[in-house]
PDB file of N, CA and C in Angstrom:
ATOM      1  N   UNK A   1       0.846  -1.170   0.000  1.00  0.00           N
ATOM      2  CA  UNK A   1       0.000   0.000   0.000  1.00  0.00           C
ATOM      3  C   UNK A   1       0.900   1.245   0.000  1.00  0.00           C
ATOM      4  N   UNK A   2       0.648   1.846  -0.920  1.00  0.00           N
ATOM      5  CA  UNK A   2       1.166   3.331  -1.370  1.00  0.00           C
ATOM      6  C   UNK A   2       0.397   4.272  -0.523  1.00  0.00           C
ATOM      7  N   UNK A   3       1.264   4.861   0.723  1.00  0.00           N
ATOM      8  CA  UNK A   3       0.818   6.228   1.114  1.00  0.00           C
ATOM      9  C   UNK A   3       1.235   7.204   0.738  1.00  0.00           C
ATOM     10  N   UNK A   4       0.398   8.366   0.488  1.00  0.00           N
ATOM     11  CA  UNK A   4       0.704   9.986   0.033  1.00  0.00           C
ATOM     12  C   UNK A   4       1.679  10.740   0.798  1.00  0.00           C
ATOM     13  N   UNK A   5       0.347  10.410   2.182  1.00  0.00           N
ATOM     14  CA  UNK A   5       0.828  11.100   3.368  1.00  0.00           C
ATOM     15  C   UNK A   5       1.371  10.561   4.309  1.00  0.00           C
ATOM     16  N   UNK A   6       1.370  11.159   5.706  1.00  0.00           N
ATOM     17  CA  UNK A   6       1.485  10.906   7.076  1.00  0.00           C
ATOM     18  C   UNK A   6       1.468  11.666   7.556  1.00  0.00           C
ATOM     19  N   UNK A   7       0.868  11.930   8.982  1.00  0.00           N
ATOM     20  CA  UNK A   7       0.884  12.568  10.148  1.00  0.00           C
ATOM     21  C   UNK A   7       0.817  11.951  11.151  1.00  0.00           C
ATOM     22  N   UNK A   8       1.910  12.538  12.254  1.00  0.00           N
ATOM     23  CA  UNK A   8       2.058  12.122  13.443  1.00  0.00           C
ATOM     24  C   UNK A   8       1.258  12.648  14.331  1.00  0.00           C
ATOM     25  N   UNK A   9       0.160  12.196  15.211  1.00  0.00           N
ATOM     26  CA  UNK A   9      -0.434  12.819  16.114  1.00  0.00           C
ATOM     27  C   UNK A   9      -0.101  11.998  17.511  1.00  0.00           C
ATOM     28  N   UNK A  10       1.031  11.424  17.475  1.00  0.00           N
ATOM     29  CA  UNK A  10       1.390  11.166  18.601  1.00  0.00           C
ATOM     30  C   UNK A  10       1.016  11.808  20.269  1.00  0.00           C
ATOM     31  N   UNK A  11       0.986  11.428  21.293  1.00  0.00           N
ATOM     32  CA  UNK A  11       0.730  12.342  22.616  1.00  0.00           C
ATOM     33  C   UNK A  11      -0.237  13.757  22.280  1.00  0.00           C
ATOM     34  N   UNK A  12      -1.091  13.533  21.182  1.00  0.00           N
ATOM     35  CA  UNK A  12      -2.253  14.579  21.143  1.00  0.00           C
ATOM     36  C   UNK A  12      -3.862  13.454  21.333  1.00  0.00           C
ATOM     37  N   UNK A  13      -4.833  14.420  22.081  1.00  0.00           N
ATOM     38  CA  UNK A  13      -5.761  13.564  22.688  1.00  0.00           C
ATOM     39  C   UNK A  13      -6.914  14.491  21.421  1.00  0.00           C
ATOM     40  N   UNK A  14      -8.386  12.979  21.265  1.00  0.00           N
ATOM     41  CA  UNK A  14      -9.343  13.611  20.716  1.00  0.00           C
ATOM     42  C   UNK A  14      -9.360  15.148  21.221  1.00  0.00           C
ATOM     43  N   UNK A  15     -10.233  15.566  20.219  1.00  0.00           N
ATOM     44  CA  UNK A  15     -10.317  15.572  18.662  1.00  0.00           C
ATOM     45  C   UNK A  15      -9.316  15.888  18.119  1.00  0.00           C
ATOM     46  N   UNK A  16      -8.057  16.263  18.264  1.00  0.00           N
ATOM     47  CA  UNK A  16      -6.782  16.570  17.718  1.00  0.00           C
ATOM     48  C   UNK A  16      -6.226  15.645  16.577  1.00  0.00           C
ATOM     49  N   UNK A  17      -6.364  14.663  16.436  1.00  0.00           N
ATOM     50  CA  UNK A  17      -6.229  13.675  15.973  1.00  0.00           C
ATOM     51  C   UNK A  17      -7.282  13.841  14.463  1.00  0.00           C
ATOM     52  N   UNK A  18      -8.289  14.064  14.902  1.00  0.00           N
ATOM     53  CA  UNK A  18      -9.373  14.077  14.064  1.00  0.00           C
ATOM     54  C   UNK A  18      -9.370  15.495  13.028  1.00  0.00           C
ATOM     55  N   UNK A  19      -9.175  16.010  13.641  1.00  0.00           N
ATOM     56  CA  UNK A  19      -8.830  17.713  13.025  1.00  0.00           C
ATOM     57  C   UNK A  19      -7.541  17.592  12.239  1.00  0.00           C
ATOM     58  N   UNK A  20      -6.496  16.852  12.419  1.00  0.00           N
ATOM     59  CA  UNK A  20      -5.337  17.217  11.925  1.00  0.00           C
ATOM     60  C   UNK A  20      -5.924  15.887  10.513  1.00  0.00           C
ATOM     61  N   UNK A  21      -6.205  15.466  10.475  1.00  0.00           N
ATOM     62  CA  UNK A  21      -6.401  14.417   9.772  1.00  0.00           C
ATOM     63  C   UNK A  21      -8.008  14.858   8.768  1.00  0.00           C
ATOM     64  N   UNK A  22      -8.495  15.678   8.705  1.00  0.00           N
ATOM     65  CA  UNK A  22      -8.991  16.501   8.482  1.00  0.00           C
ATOM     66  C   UNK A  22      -8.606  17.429   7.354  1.00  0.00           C
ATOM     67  N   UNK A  23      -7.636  18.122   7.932  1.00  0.00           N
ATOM     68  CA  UNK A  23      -7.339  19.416   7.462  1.00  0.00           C
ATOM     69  C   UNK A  23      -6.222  18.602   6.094  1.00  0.00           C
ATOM     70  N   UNK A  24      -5.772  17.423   6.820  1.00  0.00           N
ATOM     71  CA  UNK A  24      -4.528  16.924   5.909  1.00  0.00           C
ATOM     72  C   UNK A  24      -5.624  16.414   4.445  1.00  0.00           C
ATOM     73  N   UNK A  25      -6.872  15.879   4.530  1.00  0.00           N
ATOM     74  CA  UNK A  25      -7.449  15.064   3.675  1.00  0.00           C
ATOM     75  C   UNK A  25      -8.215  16.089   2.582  1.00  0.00           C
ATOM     76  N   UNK A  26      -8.030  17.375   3.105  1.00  0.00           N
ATOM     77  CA  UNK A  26      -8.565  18.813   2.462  1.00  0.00           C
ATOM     78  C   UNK A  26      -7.234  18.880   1.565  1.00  0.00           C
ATOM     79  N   UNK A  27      -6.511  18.553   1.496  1.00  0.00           N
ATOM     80  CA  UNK A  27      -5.282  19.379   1.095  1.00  0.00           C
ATOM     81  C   UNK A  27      -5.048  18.103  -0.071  1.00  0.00           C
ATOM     82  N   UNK A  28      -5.561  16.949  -0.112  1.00  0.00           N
ATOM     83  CA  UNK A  28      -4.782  16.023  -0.579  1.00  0.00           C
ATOM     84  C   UNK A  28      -6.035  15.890  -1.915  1.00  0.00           C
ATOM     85  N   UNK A  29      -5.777  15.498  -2.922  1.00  0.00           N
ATOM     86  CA  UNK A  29      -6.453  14.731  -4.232  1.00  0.00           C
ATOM     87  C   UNK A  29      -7.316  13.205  -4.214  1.00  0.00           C
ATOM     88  N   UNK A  30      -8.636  13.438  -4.591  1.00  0.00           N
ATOM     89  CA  UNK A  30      -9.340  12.213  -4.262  1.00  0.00           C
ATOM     90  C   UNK A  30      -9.026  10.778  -4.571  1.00  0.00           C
ATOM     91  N   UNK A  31      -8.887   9.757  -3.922  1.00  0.00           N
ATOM     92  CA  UNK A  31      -7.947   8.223  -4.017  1.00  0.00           C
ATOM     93  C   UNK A  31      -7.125   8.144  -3.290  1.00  0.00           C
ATOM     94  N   UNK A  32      -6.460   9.292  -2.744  1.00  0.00           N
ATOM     95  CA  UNK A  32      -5.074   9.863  -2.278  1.00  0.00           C
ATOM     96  C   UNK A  32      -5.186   9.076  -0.791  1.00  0.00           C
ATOM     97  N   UNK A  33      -4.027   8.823  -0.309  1.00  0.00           N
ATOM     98  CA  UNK A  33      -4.059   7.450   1.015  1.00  0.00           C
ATOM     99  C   UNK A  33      -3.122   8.333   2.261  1.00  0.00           C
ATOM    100  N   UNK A  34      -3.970   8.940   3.129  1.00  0.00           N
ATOM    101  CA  UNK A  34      -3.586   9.541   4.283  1.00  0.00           C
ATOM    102  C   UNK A  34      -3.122   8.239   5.502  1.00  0.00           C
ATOM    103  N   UNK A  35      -1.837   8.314   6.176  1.00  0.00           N
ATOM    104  CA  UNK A  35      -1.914   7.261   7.332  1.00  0.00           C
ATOM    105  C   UNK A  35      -1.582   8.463   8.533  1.00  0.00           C
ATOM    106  N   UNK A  36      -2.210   7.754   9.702  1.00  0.00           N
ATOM    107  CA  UNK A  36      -2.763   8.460  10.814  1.00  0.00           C
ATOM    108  C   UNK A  36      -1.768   8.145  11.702  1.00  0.00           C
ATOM    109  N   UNK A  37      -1.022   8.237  12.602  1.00  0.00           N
ATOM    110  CA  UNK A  37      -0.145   7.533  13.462  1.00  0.00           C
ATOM    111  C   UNK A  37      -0.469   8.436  15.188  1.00  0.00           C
ATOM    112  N   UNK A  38      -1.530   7.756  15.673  1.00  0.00           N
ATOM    113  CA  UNK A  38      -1.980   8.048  16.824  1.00  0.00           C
ATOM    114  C   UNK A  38      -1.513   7.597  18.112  1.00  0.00           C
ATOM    115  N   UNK A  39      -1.565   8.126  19.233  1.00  0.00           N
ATOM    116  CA  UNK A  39      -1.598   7.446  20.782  1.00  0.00           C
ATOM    117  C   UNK A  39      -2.565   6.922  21.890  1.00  0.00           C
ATOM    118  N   UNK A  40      -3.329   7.884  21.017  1.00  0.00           N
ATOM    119  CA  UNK A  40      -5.103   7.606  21.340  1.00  0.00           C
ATOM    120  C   UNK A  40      -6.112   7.132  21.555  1.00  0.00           C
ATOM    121  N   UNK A  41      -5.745   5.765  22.493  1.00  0.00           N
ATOM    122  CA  UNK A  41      -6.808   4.408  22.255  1.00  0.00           C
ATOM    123  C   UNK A  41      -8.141   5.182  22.057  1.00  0.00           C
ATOM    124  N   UNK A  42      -8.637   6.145  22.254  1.00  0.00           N
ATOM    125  CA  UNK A  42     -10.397   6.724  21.336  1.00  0.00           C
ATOM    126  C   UNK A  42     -10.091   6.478  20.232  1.00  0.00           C
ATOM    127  N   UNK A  43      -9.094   6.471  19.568  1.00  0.00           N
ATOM    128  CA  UNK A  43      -9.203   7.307  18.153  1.00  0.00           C
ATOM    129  C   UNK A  43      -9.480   5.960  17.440  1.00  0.00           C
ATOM    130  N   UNK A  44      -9.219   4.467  17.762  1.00  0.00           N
ATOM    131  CA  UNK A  44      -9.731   3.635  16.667  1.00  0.00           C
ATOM    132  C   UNK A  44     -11.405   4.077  16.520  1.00  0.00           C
ATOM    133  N   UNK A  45     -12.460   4.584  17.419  1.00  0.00           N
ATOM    134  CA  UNK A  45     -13.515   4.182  17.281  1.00  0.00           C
ATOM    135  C   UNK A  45     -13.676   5.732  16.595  1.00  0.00           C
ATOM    136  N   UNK A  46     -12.929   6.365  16.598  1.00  0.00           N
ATOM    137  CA  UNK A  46     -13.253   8.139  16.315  1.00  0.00           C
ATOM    138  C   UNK A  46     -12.931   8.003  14.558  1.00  0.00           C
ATOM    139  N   UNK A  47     -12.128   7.217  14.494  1.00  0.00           N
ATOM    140  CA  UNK A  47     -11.709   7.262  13.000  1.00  0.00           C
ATOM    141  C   UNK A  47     -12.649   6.425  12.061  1.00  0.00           C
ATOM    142  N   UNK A  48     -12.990   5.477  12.768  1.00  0.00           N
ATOM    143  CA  UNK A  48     -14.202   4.965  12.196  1.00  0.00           C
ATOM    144  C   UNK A  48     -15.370   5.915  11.970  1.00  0.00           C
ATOM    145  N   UNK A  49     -16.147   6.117  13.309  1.00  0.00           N
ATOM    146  CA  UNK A  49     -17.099   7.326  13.239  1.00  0.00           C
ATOM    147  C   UNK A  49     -16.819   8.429  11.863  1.00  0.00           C
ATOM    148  N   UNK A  50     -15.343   8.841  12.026  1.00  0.00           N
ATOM    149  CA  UNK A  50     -15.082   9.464  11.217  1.00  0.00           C
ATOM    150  C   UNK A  50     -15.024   9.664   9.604  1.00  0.00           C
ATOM    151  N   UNK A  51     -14.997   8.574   9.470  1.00  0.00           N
ATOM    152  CA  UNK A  51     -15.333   8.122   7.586  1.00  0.00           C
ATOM    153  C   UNK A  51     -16.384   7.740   7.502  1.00  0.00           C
ATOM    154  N   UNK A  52     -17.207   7.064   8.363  1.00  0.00           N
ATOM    155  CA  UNK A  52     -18.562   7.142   8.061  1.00  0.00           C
ATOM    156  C   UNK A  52     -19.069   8.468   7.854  1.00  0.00           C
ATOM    157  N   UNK A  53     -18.799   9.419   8.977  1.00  0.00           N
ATOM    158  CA  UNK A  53     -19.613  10.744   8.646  1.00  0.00           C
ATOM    159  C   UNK A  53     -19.064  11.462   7.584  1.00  0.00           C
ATOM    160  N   UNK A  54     -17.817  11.374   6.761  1.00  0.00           N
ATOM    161  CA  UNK A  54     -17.110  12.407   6.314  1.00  0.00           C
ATOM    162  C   UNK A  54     -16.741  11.092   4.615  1.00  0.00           C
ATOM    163  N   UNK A  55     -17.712  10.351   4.601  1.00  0.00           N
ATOM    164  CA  UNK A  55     -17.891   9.606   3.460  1.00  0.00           C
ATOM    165  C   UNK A  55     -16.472   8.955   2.809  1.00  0.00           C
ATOM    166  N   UNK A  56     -15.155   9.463   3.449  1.00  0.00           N
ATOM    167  CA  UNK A  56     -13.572   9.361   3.236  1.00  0.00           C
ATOM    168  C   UNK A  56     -13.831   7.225   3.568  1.00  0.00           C
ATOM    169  N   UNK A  57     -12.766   6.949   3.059  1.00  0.00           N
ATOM    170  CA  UNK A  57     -12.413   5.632   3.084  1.00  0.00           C
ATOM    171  C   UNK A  57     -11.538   5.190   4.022  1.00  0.00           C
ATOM    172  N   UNK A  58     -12.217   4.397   5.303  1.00  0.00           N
ATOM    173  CA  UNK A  58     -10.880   3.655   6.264  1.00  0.00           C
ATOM    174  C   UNK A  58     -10.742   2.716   5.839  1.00  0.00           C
ATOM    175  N   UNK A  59      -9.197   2.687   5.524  1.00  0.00           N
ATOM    176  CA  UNK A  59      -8.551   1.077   4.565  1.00  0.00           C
ATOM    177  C   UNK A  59      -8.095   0.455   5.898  1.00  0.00           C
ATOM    178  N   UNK A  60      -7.627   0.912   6.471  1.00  0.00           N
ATOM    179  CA  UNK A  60      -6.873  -0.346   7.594  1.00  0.00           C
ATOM    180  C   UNK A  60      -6.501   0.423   9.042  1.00  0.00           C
ATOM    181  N   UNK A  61      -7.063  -0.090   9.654  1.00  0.00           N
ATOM    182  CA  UNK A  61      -6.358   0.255  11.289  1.00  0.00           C
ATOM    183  C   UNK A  61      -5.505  -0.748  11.759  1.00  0.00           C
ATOM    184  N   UNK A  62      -4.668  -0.221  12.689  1.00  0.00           N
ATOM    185  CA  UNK A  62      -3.837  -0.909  12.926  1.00  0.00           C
ATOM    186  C   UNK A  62      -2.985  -0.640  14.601  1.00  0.00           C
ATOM    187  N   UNK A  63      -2.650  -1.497  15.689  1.00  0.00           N
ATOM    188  CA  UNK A  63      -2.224  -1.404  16.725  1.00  0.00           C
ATOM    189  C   UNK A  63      -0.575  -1.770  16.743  1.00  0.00           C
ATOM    190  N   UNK A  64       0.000  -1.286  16.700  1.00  0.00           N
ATOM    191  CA  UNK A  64       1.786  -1.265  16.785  1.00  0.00           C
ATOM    192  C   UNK A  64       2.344  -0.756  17.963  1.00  0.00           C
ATOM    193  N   UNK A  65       2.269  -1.419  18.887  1.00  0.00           N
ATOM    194  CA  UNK A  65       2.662  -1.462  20.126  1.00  0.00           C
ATOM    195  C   UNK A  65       2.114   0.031  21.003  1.00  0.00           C
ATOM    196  N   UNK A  66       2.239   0.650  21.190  1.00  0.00           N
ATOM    197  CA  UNK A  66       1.839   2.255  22.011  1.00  0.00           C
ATOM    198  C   UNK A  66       0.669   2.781  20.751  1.00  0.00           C
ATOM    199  N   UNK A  67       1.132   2.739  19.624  1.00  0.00           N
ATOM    200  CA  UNK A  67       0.471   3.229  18.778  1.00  0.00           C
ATOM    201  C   UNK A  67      -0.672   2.450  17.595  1.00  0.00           C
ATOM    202  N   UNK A  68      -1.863   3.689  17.602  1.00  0.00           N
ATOM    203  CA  UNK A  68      -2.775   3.063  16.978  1.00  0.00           C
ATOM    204  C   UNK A  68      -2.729   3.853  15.288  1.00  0.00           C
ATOM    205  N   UNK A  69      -1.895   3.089  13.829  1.00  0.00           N
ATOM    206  CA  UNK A  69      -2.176   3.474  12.799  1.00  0.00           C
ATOM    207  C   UNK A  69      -3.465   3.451  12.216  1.00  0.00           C
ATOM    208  N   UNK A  70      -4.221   4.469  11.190  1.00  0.00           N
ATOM    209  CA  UNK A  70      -5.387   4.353  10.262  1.00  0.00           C
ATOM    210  C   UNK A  70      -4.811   4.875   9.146  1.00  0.00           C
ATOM    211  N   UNK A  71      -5.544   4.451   8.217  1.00  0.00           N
ATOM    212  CA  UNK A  71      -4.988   4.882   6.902  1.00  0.00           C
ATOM    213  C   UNK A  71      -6.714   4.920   6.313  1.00  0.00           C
ATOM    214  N   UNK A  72      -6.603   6.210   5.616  1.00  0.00           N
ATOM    215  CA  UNK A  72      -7.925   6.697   4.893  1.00  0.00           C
ATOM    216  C   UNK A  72      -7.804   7.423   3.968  1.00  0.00           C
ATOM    217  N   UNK A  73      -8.518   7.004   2.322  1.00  0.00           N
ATOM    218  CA  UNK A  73      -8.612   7.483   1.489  1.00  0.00           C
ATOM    219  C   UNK A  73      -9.556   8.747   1.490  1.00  0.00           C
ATOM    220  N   UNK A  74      -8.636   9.339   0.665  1.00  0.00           N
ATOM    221  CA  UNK A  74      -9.673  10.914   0.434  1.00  0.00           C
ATOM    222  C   UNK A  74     -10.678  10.262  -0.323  1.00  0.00           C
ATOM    223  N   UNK A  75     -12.241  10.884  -0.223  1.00  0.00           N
ATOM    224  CA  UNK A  75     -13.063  10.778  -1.236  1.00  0.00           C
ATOM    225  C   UNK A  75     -13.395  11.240  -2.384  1.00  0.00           C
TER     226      UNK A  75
END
């Protein structure tokens, strides 16, 4: 899997996470593959919530020891 992006939202708590990931998926071209790199045990269920409401594509979550990755296509 080919990512575009990345952002680290490491040691930032909801909605921070959600906003930065956000603002990044505004900026990017539709298909385009944002990965999320969080600390946030909320944020698996926020990122979900989150492409449902915001119609964007969650391809894969993922738990890597401290950290929780998502990766979501722009729509």
């Amino acid at each position: 899997m080919t990512v575009d992006k990345e952002i680290d939202t490491r040691g930032l708590n909801c909605p921070l996470p959600i906003l930065k990931a956000k603002k990044s998926l505004n900026e990017m071209q539709s298909g385009q593959l944002l990965r999320v790199v969080s600390t946030d045990p909320g944020s698996l269920r926020d990122f979900q919530a989150f492409a449902r409401q915001t119609g964007n594509e969650l391809v894969d979550q993922q738990t890597a020891g401290a950290d929780f990755i998502h990766v979501l296509r722009r729509r």
